[in-house]
Protein backbone atom coordinates (compact mmCIF):
# COMPACT_ATOMS: atom_id res chain seq x y z
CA UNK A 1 0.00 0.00 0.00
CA UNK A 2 1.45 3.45 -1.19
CA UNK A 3 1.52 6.39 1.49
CA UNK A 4 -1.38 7.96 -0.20
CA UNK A 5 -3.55 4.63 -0.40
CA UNK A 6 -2.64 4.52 3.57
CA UNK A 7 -4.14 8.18 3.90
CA UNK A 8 -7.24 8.08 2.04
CA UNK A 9 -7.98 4.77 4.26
CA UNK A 10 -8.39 6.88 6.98
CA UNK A 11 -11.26 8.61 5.38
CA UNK A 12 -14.12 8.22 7.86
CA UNK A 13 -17.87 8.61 6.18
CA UNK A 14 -19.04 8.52 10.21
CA UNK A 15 -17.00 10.79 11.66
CA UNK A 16 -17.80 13.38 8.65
CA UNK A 17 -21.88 11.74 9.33
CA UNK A 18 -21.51 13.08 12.74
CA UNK A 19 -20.34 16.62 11.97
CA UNK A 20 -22.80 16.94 9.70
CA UNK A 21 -25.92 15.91 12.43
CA UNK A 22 -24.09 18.09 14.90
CA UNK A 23 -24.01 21.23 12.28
CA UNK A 24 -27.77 20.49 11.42
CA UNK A 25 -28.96 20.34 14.83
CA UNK A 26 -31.52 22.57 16.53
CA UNK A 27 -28.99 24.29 18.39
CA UNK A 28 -27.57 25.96 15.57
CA UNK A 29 -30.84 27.16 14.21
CA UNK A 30 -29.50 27.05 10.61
CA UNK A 31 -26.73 28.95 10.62
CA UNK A 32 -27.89 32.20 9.10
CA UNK A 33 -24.71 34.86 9.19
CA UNK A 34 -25.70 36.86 11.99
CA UNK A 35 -27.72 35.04 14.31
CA UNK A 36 -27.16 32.98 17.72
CA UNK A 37 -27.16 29.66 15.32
CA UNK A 38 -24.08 31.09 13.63
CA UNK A 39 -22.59 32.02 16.44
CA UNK A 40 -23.15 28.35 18.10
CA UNK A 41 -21.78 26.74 15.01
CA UNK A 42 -19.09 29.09 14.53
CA UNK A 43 -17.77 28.27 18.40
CA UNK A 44 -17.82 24.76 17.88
CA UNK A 45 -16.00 24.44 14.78
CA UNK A 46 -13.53 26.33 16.13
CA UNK A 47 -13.46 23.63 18.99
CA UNK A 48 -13.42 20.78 16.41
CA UNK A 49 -10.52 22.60 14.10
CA UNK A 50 -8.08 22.85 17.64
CA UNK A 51 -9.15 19.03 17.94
CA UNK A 52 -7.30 18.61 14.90
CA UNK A 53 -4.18 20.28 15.74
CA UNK A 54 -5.38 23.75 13.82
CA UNK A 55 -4.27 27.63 15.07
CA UNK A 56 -7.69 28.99 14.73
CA UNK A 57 -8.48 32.87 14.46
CA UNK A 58 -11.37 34.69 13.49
CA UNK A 59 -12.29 37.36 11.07
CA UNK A 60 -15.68 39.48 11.23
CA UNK A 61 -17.10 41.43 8.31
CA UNK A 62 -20.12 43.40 7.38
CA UNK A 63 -23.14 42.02 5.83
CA UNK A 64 -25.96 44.78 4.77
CA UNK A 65 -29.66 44.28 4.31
CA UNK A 66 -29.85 40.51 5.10
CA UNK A 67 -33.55 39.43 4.58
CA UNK A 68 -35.36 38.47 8.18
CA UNK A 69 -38.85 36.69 8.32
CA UNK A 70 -39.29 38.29 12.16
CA UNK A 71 -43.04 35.95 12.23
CA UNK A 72 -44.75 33.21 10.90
CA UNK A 73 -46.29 34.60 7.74
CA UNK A 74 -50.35 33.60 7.13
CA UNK A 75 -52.26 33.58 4.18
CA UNK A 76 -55.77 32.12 3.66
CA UNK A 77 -57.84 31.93 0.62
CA UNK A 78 -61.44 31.94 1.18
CA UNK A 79 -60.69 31.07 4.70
CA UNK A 80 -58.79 28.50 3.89
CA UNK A 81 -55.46 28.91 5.64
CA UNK A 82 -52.10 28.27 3.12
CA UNK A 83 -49.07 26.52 4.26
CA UNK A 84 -45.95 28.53 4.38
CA UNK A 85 -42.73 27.55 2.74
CA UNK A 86 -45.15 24.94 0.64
CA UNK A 87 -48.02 26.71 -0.36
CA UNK A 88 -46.55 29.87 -0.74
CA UNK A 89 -43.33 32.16 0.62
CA UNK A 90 -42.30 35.24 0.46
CA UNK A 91 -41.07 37.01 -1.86
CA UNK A 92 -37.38 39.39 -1.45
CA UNK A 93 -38.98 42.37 -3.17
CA UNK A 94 -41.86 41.99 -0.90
CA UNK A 95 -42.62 45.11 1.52
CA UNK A 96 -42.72 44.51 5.24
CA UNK A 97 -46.42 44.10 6.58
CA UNK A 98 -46.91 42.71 9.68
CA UNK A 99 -50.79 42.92 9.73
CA UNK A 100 -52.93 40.71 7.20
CA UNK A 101 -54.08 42.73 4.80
CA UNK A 102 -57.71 41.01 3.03
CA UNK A 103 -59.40 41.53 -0.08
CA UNK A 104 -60.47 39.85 -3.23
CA UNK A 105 -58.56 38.49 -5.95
CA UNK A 106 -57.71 40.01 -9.21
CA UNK A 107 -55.74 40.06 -11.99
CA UNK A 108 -52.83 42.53 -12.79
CA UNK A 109 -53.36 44.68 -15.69
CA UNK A 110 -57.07 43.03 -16.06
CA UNK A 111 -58.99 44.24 -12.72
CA UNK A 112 -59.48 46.85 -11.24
CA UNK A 113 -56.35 47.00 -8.24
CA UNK A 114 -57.74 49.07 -5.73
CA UNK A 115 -58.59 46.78 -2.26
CA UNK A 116 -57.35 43.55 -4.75
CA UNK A 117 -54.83 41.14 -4.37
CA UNK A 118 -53.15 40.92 -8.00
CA UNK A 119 -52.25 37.84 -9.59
CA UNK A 120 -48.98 38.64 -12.03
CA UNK A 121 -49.68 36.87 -14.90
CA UNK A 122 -46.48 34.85 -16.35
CA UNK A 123 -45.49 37.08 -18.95
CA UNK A 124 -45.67 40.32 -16.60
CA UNK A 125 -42.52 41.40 -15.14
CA UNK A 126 -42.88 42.85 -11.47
CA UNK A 127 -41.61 46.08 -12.95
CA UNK A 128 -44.87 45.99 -15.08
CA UNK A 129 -46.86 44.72 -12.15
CA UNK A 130 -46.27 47.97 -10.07
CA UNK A 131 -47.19 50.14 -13.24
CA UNK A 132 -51.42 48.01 -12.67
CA UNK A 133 -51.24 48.27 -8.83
CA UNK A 134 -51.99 51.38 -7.38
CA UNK A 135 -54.15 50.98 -4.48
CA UNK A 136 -53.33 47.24 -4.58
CA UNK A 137 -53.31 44.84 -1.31
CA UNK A 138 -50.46 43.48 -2.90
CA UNK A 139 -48.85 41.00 -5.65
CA UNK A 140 -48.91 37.21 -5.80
CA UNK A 141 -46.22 35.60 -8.46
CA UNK A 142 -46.67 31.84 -9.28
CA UNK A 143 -43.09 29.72 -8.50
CA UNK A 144 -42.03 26.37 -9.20
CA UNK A 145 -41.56 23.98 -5.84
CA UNK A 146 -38.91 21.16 -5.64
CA UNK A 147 -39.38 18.05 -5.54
CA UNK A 148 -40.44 17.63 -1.79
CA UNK A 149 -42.96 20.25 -2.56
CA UNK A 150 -41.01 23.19 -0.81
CA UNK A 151 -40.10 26.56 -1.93
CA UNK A 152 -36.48 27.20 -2.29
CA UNK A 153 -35.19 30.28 0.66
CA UNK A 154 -33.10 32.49 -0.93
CA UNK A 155 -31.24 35.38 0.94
CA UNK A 156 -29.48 37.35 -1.42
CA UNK A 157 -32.34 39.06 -4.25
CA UNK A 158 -33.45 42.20 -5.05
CA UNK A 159 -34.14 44.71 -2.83
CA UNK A 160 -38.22 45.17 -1.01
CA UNK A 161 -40.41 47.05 -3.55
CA UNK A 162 -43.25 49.04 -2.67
CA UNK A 163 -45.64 46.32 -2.21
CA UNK A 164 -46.00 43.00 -0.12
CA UNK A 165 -45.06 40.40 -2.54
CA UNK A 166 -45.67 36.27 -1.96
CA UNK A 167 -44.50 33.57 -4.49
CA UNK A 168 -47.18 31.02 -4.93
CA UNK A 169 -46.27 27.42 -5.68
CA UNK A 170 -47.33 26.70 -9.19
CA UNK A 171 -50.21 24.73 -9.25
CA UNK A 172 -51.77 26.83 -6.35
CA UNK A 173 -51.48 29.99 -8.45
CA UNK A 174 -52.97 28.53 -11.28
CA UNK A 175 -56.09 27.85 -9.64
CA UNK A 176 -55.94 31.50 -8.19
CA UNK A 177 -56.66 32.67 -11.77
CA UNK A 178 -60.42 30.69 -11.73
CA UNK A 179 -60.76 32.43 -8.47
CA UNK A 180 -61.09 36.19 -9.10
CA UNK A 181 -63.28 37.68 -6.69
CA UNK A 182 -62.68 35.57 -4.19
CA UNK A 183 -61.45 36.01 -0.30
CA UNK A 184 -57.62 36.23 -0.12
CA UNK A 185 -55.66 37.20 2.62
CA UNK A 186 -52.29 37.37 3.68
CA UNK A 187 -49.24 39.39 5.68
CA UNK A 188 -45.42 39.77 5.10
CA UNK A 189 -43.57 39.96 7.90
CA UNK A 190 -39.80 40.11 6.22
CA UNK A 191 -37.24 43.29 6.99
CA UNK A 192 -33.53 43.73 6.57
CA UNK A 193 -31.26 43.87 9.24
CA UNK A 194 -27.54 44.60 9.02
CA UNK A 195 -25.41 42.08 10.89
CA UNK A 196 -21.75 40.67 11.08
CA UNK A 197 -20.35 37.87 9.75
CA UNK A 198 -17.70 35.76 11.23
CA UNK A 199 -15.06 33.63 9.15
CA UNK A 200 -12.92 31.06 10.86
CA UNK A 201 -9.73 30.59 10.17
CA UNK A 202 -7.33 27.33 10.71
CA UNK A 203 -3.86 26.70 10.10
CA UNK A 204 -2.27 23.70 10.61
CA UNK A 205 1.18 23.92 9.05
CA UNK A 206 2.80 26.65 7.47
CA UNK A 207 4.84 26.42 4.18
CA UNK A 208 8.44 27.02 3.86
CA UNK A 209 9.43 30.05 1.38
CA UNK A 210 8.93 28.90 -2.06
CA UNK A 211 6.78 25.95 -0.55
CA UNK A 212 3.21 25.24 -1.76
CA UNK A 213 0.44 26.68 0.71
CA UNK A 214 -2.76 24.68 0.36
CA UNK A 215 -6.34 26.29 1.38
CA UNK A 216 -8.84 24.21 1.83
CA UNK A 217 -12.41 26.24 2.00
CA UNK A 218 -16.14 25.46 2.78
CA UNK A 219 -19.12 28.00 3.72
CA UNK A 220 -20.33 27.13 7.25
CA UNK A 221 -23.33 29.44 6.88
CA UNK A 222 -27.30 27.82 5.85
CA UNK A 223 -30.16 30.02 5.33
CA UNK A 224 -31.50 29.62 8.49
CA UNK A 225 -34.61 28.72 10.54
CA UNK A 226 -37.55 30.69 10.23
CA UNK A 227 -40.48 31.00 12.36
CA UNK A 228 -42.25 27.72 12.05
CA UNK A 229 -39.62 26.63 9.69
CA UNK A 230 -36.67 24.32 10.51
CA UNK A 231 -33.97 24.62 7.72
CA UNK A 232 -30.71 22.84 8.90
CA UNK A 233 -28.68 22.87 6.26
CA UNK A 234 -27.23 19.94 6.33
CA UNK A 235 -26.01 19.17 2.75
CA UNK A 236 -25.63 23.21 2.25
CA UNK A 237 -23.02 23.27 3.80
CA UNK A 238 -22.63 21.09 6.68
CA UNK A 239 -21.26 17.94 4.08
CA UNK A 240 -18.83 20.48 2.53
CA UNK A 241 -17.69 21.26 6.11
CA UNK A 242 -17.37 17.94 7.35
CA UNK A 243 -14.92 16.83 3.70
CA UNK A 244 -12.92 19.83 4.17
CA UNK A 245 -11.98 19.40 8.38
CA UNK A 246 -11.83 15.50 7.80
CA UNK A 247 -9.15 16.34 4.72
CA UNK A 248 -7.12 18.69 6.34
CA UNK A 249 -6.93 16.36 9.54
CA UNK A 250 -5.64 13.39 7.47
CA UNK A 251 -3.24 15.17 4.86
CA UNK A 252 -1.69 17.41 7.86
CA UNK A 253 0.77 14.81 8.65
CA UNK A 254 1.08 13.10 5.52
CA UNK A 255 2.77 16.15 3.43
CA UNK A 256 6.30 17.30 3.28
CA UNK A 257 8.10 19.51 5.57
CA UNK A 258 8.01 22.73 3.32
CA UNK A 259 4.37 22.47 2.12
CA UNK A 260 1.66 24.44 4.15
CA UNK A 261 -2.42 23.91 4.76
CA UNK A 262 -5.00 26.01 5.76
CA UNK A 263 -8.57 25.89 6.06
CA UNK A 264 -10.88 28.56 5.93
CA UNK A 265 -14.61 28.00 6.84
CA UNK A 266 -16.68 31.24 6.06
CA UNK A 267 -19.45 32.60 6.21
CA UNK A 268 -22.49 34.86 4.60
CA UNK A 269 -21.96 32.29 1.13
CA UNK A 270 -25.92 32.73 0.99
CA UNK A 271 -25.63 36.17 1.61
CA UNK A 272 -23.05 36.81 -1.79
CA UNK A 273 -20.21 35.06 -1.01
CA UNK A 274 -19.49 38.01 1.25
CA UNK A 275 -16.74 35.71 3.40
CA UNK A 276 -14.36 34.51 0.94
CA UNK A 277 -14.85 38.04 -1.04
CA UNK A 278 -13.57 39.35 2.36
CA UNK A 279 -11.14 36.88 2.65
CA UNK A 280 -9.56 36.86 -0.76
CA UNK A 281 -9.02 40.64 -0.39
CA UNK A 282 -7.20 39.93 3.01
CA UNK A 283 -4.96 36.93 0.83
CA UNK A 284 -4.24 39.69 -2.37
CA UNK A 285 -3.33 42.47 0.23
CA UNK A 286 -1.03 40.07 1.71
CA UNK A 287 0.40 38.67 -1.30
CA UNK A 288 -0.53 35.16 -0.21
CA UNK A 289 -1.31 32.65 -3.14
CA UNK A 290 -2.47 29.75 -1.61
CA UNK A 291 -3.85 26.97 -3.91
CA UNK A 292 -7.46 26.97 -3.08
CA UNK A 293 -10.11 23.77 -2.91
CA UNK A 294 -13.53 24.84 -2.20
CA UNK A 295 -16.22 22.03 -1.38
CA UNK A 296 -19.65 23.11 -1.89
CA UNK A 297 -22.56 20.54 -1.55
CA UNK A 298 -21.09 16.56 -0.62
CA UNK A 299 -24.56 15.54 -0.44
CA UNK A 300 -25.89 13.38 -3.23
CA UNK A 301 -23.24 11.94 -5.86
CA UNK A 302 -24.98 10.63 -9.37
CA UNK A 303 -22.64 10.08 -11.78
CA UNK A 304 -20.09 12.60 -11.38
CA UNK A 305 -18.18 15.65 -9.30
CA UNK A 306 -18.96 18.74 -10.54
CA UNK A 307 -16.00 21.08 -11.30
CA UNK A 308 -14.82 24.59 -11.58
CA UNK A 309 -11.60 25.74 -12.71
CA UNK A 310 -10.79 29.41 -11.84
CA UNK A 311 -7.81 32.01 -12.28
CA UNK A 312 -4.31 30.81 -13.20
CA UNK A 313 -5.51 26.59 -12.28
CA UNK A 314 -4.25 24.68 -14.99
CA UNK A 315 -1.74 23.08 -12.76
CA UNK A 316 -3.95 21.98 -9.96
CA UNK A 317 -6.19 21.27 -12.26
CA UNK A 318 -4.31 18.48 -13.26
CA UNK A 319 -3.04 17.35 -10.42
CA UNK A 320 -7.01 16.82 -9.49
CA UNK A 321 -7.66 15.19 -12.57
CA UNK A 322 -4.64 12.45 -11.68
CA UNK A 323 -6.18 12.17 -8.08
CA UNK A 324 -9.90 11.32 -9.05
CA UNK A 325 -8.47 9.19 -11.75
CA UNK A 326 -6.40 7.37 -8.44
CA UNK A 327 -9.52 7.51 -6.17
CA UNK A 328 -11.85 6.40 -8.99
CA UNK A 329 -14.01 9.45 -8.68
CA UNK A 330 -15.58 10.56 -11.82
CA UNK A 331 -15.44 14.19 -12.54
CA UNK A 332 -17.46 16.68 -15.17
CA UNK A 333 -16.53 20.11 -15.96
CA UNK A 334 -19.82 21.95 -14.55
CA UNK A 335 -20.90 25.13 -12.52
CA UNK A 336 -20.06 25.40 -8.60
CA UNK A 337 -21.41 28.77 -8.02
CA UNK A 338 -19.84 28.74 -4.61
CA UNK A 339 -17.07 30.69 -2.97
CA UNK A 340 -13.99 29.33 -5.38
CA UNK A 341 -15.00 32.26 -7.63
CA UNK A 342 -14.13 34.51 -5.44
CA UNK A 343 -11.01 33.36 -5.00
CA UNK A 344 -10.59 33.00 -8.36
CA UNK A 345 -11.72 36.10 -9.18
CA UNK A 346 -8.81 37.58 -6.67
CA UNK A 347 -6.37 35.93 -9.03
CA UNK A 348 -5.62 32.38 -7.23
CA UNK A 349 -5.93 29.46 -8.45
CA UNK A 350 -9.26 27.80 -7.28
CA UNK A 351 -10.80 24.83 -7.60
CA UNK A 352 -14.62 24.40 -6.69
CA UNK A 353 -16.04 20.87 -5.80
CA UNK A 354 -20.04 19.91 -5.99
CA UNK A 355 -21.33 16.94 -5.42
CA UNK A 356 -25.09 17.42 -5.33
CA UNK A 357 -27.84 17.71 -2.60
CA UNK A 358 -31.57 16.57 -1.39
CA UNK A 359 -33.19 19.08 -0.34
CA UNK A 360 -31.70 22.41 -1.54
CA UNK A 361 -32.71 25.60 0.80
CA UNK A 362 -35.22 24.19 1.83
CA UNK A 363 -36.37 22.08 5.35
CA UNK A 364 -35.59 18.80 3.22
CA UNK A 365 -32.52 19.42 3.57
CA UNK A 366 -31.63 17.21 6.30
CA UNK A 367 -28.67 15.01 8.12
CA UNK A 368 -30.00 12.18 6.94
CA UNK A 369 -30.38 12.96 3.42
CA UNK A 370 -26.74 13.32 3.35
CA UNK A 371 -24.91 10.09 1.67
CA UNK A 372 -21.66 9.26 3.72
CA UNK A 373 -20.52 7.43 0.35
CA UNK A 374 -20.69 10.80 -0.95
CA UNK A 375 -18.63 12.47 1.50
CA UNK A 376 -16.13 9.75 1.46
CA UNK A 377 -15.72 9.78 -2.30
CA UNK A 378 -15.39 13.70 -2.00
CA UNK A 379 -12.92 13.52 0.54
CA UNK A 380 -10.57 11.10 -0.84
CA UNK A 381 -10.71 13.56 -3.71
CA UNK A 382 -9.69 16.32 -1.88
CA UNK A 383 -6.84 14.17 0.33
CA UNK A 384 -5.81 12.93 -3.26
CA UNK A 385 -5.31 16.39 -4.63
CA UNK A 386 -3.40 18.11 -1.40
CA UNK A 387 -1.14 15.16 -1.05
CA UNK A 388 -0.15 14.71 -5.21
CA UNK A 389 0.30 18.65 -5.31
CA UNK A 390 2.46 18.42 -2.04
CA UNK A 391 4.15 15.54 -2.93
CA UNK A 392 5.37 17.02 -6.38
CA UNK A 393 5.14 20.91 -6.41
CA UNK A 394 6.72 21.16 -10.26
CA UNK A 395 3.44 20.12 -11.34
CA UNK A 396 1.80 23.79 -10.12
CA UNK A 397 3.39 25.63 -13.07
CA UNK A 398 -0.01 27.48 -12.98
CA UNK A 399 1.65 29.57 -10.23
CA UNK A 400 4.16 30.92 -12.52
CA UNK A 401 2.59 32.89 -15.25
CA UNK A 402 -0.09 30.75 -16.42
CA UNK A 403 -3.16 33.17 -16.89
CA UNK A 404 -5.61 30.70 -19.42
């Protein structure tokens, strides 16, 4: 057995399994960037990357405007009360409205707005919507549901408009349309608040001058609970959490004396990727060009890893191509919208890492939905990569020039 094979032995889907079910428990409420939850997760991880032999420091940030449902919204139609986060949610442009506002139904840019809830019909742009409202209860917008029949939470959007706003789950809004008339009701109890975020910082061996520094990165921050709404966030991002400390605890010993590693576990990635933009600036100011593997999603493997190449990668690139084709990991060139690109975007080479997940934003999204398999095949990925680029530094030429 080769060192390597020896190392990714170690790989433990139920160690990583119980990270994740600690992240996604009730104590952390979700993890929202701002909140108590956060703050709970955030002290523990630090906890868990000391257990692993990490320095661990902290770095706060601002985060503007983040989108707060302060009650359980209520809508009922003809009496009837909806469910939230299936029937209908709301909306980012939505106004704040605590109190139910009730009228009938009606049709933008068909019926007469005044005292009316307006359907927005398809083809209608909210822009256009405002232009039929005025004197308008406010706007309902029909939007797809997943699979598990929830609405997807989304915290970064556009900005609250003039009007409470809910989205509508498809089939419900459909049937609106045969309803004009009718009782609706409904309230919109969502602000923004202004808040700090917290990244978390972890080094466990620093690289010799000319030495390869390797950064391995994962978004501890969910969307968070809402009032009657438990959103753990287990696959977003507790898996990607649990690969990156379980990697950096296994390769830490395993690479040569003059090559470093890093983790960096940050936060507001729902918000914008406000933590690794922060955090990239801090690594560019400093003239630090770490190699960077971000792990995004280590939920739900089908066929293949999804990956994203970004600034001057071609070398690491191929050192991860040689790794999955070690581990046996299949790999396809696709979108990881995750924080790599900011890294990337701050000129270092970044690699992001997707594996899939049940459950997106949503209260689906739960520990047990997450595939240890999928974690473990992840993982070895990500010990494969660190200890091949370690190992054999020549192959990084990407540090040296290459811009493609």
């Amino acid at each position: 057995m080769t060192a390597l094979d020896q190392l990714l032995a170690e790989v433990s889907g139920e160690r990583m399994g119980a990270t994740v079910a600690t992240l996604a428990g009730d104590a952390f409420a979700g993890r929202r960037v701002g909140t108590l939850g956060g703050a709970a997760a955030r002290a523990w991880l630090s906890r868990h990357l000391q257990g692993i032999g990490a320095t661990v420091a902290t770095e706060t940030f601002s985060v503007r405007a983040v989108p707060e449902i302060y009650a359980v919204p209520t809508a009922e139609w003809n009496d009837g009360p909806l469910a939230f986060g299936r029937d209908f949610t709301l909306h980012l442009a939505s106004a704040d409205t605590g109190q139910s506002r009730r009228g009938s139904l009606g049709v933008a840019g068909a019926d007469d707005p005044a005292g009316r809830w307006l359907l927005v019909p398809a083809a209608m742009t909210l822009s256009e919507a405002y232009l039929h409202a005025d004197g308008a209860l406010g706007l309902l917008v029909g939007r797809a549901v997943d699979g598990d029949g929830w609405h997807f939470t989304m915290l970064a959007g556009p900005n609250p408009g003039p009007l409470p706003l809910l989205s509508v789950a498809t089939g419900l809004w459909e049937r609106l349309f045969d309803a004009a008339g009718e009782s609706f009701s409904a309230n919109t109890p969502i602000r923004r608040i202004d808040v700090t975020g917290t990244n978390i910082h972890g080094r466990l061996r620093t690289a010799a001058p000319g030495g390869a520094d390797l950064l391995l990165t994962a978004h501890y921050d969910g969307v968070g609970d809402y009032p009657g709404l438990r959103q753990s966030a287990a696959a977003d991002n507790g898996s990607g959490v649990a690969v990156v400390c379980e990697a950096a605890r296994i390769i830490a010993a395993g690479l040569p004396a003059e090559v470093g590693l890093s983790v960096a576990l940050v936060d507001g990635e729902e918000t914008g990727a406000l933590g690794s933009a922060h955090h990239a600036a801090q690594l560019s100011t400093r003239n630090d060009r770490p190699l960077v593997i971000n792990v995004d999603g280590a939920g739900c493997l089908h066929e293949a890893a999804a990956i994203e190449a970004g600034g001057p990668a071609h070398g690491i690139l191929a050192v991860l191509d040689q790794a999955a084709r070690h581990t046996g990991l299949p790999l396809t060139a696709g979108p990881v919208a995750s924080d790599n690109r900011r890294y990337a975007a701050a000129g270092l080479a970044a690699i992001g890492i997707g594996a899939g997940m049940a459950g997106y934003h949503s209260p689906a999204d739960t520990a047990d939905r997450v595939e240890p398999a999928t974690m473990v095949a992840i993982c070895r990925l990500v010990v494969a990569t660190g200890w091949l680029a370690g190992a054999d530094a020549t192959k990084l030429s990407s540090l040296i020039g290459d811009r493609r």
